[in-house]
C-alpha atoms as a PDB file:
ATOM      1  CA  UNK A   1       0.000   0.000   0.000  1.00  0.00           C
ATOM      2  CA  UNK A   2       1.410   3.384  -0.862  1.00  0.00           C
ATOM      3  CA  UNK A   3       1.879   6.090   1.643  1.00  0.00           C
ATOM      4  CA  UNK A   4       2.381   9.430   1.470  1.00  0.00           C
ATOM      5  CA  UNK A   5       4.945  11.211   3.621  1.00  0.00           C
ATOM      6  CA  UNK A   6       4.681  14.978   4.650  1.00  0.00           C
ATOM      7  CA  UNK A   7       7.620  17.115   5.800  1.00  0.00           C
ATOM      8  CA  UNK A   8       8.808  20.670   5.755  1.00  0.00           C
ATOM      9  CA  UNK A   9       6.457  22.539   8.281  1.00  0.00           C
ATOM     10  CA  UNK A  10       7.354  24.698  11.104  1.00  0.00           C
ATOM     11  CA  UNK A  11       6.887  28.091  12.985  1.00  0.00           C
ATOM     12  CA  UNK A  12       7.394  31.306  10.869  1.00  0.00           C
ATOM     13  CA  UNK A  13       6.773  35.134  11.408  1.00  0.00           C
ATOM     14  CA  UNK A  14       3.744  36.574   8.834  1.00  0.00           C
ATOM     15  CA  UNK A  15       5.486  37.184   5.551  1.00  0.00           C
ATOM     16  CA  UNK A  16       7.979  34.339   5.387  1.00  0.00           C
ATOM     17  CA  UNK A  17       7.962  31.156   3.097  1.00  0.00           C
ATOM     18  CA  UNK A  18       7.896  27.223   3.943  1.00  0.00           C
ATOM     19  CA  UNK A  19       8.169  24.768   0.994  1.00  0.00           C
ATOM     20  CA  UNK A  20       6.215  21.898   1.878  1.00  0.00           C
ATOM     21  CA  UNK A  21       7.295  18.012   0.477  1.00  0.00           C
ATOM     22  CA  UNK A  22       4.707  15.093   0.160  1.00  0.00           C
ATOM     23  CA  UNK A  23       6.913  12.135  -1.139  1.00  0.00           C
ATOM     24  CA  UNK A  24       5.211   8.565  -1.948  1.00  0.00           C
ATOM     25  CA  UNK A  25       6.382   5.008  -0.878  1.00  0.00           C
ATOM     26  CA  UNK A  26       5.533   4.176  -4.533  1.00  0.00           C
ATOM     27  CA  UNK A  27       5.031   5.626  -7.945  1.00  0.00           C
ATOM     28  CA  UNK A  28       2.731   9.275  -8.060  1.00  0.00           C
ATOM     29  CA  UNK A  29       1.920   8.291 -11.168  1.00  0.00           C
ATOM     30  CA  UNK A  30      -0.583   6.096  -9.564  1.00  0.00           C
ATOM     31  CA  UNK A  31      -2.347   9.161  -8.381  1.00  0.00           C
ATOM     32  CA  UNK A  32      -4.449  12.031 -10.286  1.00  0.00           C
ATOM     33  CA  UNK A  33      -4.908  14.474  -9.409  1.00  0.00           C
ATOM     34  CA  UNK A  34      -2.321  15.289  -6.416  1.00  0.00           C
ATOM     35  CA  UNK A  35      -2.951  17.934  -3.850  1.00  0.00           C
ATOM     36  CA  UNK A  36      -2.015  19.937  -0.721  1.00  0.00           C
ATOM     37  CA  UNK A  37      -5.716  20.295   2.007  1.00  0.00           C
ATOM     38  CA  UNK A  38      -5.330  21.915   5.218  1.00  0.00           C
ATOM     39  CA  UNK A  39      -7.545  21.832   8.547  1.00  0.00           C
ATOM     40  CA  UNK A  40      -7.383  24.845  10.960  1.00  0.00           C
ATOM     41  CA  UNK A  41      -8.585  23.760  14.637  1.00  0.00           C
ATOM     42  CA  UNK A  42     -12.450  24.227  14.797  1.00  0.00           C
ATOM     43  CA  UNK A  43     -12.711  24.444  10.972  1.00  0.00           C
ATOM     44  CA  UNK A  44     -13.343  21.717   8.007  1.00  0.00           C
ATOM     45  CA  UNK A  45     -10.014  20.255   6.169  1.00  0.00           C
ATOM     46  CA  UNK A  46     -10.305  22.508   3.024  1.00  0.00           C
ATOM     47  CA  UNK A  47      -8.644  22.137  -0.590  1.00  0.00           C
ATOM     48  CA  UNK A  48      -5.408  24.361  -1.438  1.00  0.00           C
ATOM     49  CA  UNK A  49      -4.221  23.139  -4.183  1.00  0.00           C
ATOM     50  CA  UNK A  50      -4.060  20.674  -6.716  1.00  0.00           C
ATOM     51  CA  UNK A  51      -2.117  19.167  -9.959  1.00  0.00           C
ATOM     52  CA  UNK A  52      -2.962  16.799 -12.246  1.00  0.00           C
ATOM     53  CA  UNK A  53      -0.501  14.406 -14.107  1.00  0.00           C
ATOM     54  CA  UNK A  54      -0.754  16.594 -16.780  1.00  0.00           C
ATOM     55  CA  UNK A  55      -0.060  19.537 -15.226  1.00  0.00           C
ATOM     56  CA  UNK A  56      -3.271  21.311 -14.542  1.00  0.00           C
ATOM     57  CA  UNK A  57      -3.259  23.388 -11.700  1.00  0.00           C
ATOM     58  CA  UNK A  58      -5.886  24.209  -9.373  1.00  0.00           C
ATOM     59  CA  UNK A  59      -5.753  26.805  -6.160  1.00  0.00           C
ATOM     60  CA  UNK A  60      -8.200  28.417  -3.509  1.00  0.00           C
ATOM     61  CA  UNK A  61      -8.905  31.749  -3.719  1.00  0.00           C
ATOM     62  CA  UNK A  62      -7.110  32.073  -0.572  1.00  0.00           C
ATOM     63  CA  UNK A  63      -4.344  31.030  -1.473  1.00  0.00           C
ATOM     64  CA  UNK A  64      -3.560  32.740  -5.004  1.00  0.00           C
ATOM     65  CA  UNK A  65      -0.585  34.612  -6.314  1.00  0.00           C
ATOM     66  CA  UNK A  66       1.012  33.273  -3.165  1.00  0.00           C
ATOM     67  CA  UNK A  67       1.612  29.364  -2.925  1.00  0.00           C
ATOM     68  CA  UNK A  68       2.687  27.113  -5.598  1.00  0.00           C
ATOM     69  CA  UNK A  69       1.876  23.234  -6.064  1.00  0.00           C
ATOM     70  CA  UNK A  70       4.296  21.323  -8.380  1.00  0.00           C
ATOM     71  CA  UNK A  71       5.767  17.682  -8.579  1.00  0.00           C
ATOM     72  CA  UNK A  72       8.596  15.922  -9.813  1.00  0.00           C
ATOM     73  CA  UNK A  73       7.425  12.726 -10.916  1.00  0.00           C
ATOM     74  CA  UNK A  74      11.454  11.252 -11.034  1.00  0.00           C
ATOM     75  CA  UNK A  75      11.358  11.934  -6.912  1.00  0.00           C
ATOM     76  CA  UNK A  76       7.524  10.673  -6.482  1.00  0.00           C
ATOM     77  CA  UNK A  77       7.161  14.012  -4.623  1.00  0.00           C
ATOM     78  CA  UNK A  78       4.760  16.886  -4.463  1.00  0.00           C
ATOM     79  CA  UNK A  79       5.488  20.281  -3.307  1.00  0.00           C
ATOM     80  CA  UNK A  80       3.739  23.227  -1.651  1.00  0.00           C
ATOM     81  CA  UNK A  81       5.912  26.350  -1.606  1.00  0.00           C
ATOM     82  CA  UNK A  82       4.435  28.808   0.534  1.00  0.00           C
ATOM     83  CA  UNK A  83       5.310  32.484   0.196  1.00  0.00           C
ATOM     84  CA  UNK A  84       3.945  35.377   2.124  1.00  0.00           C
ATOM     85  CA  UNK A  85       2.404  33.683   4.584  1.00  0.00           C
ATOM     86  CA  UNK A  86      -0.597  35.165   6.895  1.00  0.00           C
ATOM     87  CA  UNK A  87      -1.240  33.536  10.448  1.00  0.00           C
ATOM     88  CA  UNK A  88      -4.528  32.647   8.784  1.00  0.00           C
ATOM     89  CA  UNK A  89      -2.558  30.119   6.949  1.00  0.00           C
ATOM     90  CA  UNK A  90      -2.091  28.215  10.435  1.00  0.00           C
ATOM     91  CA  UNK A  91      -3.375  24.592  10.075  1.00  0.00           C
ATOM     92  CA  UNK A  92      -1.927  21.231   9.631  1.00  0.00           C
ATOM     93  CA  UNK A  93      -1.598  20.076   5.754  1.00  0.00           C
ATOM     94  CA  UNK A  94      -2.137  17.289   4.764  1.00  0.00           C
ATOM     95  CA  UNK A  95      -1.118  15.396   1.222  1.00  0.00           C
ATOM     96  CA  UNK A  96      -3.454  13.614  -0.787  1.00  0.00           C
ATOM     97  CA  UNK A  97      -4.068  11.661  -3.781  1.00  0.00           C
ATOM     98  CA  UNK A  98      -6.558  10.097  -5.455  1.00  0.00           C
ATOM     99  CA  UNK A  99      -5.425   6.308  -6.719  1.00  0.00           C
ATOM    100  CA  UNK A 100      -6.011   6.657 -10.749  1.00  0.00           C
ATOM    101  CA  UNK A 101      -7.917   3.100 -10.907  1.00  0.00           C
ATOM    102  CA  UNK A 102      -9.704   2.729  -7.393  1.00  0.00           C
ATOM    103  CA  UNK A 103     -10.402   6.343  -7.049  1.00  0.00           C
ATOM    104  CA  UNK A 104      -9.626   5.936  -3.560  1.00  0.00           C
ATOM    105  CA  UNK A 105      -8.290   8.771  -1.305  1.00  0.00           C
ATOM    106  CA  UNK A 106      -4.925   8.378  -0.087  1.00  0.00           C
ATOM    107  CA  UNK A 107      -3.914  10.916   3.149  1.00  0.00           C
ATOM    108  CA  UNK A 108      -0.585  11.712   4.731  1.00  0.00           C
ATOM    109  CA  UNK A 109      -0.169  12.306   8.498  1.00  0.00           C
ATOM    110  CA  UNK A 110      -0.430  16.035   8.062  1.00  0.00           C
ATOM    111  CA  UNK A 111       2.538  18.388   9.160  1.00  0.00           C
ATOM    112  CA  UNK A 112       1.851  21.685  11.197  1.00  0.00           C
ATOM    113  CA  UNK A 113       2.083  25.261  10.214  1.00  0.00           C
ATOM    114  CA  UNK A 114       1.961  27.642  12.344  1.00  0.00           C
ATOM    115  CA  UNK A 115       2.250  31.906  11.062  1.00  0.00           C
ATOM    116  CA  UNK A 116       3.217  34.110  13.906  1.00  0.00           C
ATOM    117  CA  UNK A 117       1.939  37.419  13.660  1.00  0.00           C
END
């Protein structure tokens, strides 16, 4: 069974940048689309981003002009870079993708970011 491994959150001050890395036991080709959710406490996990395998590119509104989703299918590994980052942005992300065949959901352990203000 694949799994999909978060890493790269942290503490930063409002305006700084954290690059976010989802890397899979297996092949991300098996998954389409790929994509970054995050879940504030008190609040419903909620979409960020996504990318398809053939590169489309979906984003929140909230989120716009300031994070980036892309993936480099050689390092089965996804990544969120975060720029300009508001203490709204404070939640735990999680990975996800969706297997190609089964349609199933497949979730990483979630990593924390917290914005300081």
């Amino acid at each position: 069974q694949v799994q999909l491994v978060e890493s790269g959150g942290g503490l930063v001050q409002a305006g700084g940048s954290l690059r976010l890395s989802c890397t899979a036991s297996g092949s991300i080709s098996s998954f389409n689309p790929m994509g970054w959710y995050r879940q504030a406490p008190g609040k419903q996990r909620e979409l960020v981003a996504t990318i398809t395998s053939g590169g489309s590119i979906n984003y929140a509104d909230s989120v716009k002009e300031r994070f980036t989703i892309s993936r480099d299918n050689a390092k089965n590994t996804v990544y969120l870079q975060m720029n300009s980052l508001k203490p709204e942005d404070t939640a735990v992300y999680y990975c996800n993708g969706k297997e190609r065949w089964s349609r199933r959901d497949y979730w990483g352990q979630g990593t924390q970011v917290t914005v300081s203000s």
